[in-house]
C-alpha atoms as a PDB file:
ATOM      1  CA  UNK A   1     -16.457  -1.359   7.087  1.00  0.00           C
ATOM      2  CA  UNK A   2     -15.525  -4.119   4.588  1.00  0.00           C
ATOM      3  CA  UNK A   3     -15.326  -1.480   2.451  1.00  0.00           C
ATOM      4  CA  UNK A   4     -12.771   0.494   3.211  1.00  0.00           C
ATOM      5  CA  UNK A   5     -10.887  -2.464   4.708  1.00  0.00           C
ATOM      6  CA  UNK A   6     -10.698  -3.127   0.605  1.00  0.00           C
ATOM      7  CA  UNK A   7     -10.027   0.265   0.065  1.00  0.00           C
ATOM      8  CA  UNK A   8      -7.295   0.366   2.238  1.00  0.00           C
ATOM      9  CA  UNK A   9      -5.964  -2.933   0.946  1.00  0.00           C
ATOM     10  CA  UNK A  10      -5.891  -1.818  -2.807  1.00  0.00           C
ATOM     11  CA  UNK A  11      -4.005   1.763  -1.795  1.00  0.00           C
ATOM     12  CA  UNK A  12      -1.354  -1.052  -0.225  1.00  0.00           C
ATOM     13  CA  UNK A  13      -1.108  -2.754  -3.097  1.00  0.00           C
ATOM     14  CA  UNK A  14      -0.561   0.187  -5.661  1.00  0.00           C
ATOM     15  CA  UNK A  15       1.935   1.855  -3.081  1.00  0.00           C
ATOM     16  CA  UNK A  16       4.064  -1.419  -2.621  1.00  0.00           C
ATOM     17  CA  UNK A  17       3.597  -1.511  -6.569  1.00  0.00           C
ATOM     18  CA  UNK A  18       5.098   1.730  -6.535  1.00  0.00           C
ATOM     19  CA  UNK A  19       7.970   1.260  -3.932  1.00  0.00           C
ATOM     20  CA  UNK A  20       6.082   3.232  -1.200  1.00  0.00           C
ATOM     21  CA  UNK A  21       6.971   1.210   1.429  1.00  0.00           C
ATOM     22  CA  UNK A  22       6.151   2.993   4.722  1.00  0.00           C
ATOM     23  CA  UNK A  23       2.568   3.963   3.058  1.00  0.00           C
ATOM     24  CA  UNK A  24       2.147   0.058   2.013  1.00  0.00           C
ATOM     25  CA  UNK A  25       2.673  -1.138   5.195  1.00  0.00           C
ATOM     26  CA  UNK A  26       0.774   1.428   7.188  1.00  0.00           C
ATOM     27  CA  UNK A  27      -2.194   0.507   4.713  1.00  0.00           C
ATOM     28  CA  UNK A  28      -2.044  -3.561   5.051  1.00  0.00           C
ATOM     29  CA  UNK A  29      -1.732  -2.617   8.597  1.00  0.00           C
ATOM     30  CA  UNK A  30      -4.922  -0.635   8.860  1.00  0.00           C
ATOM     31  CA  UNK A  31      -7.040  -2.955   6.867  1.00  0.00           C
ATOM     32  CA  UNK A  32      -5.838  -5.735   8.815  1.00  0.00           C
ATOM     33  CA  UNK A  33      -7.278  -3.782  11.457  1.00  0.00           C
ATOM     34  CA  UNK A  34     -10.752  -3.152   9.871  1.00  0.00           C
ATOM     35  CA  UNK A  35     -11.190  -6.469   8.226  1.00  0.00           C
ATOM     36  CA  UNK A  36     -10.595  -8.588  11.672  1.00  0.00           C
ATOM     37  CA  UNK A  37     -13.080  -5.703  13.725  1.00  0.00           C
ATOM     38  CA  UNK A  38     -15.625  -6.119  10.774  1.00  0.00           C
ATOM     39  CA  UNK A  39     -15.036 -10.260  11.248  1.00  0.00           C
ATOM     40  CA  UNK A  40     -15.886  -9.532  15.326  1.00  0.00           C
ATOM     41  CA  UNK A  41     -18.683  -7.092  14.494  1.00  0.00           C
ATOM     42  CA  UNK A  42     -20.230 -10.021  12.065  1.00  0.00           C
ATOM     43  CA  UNK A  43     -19.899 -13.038  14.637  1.00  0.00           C
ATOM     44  CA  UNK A  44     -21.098 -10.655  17.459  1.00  0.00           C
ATOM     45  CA  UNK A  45     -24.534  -9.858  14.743  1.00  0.00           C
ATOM     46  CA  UNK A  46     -24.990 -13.019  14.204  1.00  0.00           C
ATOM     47  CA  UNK A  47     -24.733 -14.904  17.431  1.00  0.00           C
ATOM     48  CA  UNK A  48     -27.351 -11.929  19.142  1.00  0.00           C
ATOM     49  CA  UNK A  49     -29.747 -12.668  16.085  1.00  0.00           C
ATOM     50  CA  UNK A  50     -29.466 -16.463  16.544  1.00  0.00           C
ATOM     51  CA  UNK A  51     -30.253 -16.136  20.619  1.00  0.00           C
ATOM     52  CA  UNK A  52     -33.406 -13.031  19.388  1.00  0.00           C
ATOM     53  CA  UNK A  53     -35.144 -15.957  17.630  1.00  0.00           C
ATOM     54  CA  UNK A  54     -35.090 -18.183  20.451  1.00  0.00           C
END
C-alpha cells in the first residue's frame, strides 16, 4: 500500500511538473489517502502483535 501511495505521489509530481493541475491534485489527494490508511493499518499491526506476545 506504501507503494502505490509513492506511486501516486510521483504521477503528482510529474503532472504538477507538467501544469496538469486537476490530475496533480487528484493524485496528492489519493496518496494522502493511502499513505495515512497504510499509517492506521501499521499502528493497528503493531499494537495486536505487541498484546499476541503477552
Amino acid at each position: 500500500m506504501l507503494y502505490w501511495a509513492l506511486v501516486f505521489f510521483v504521477i503528482a509530481l510529474i503532472a504538477g511538473a507538467l501544469g496538469f493541475g486537476g490530475i496533480a491534485s487528484a493524485s496528492s489527494g489519493i496518496a494522502q489517502i493511502l499513505f495515512f490508511l497504510f499509517l492506521i493499518l501499521f499502528a493497528i499491526s503493531l499494537i495486536m502483535g505487541l498484546v499476541r506476545r503477552r
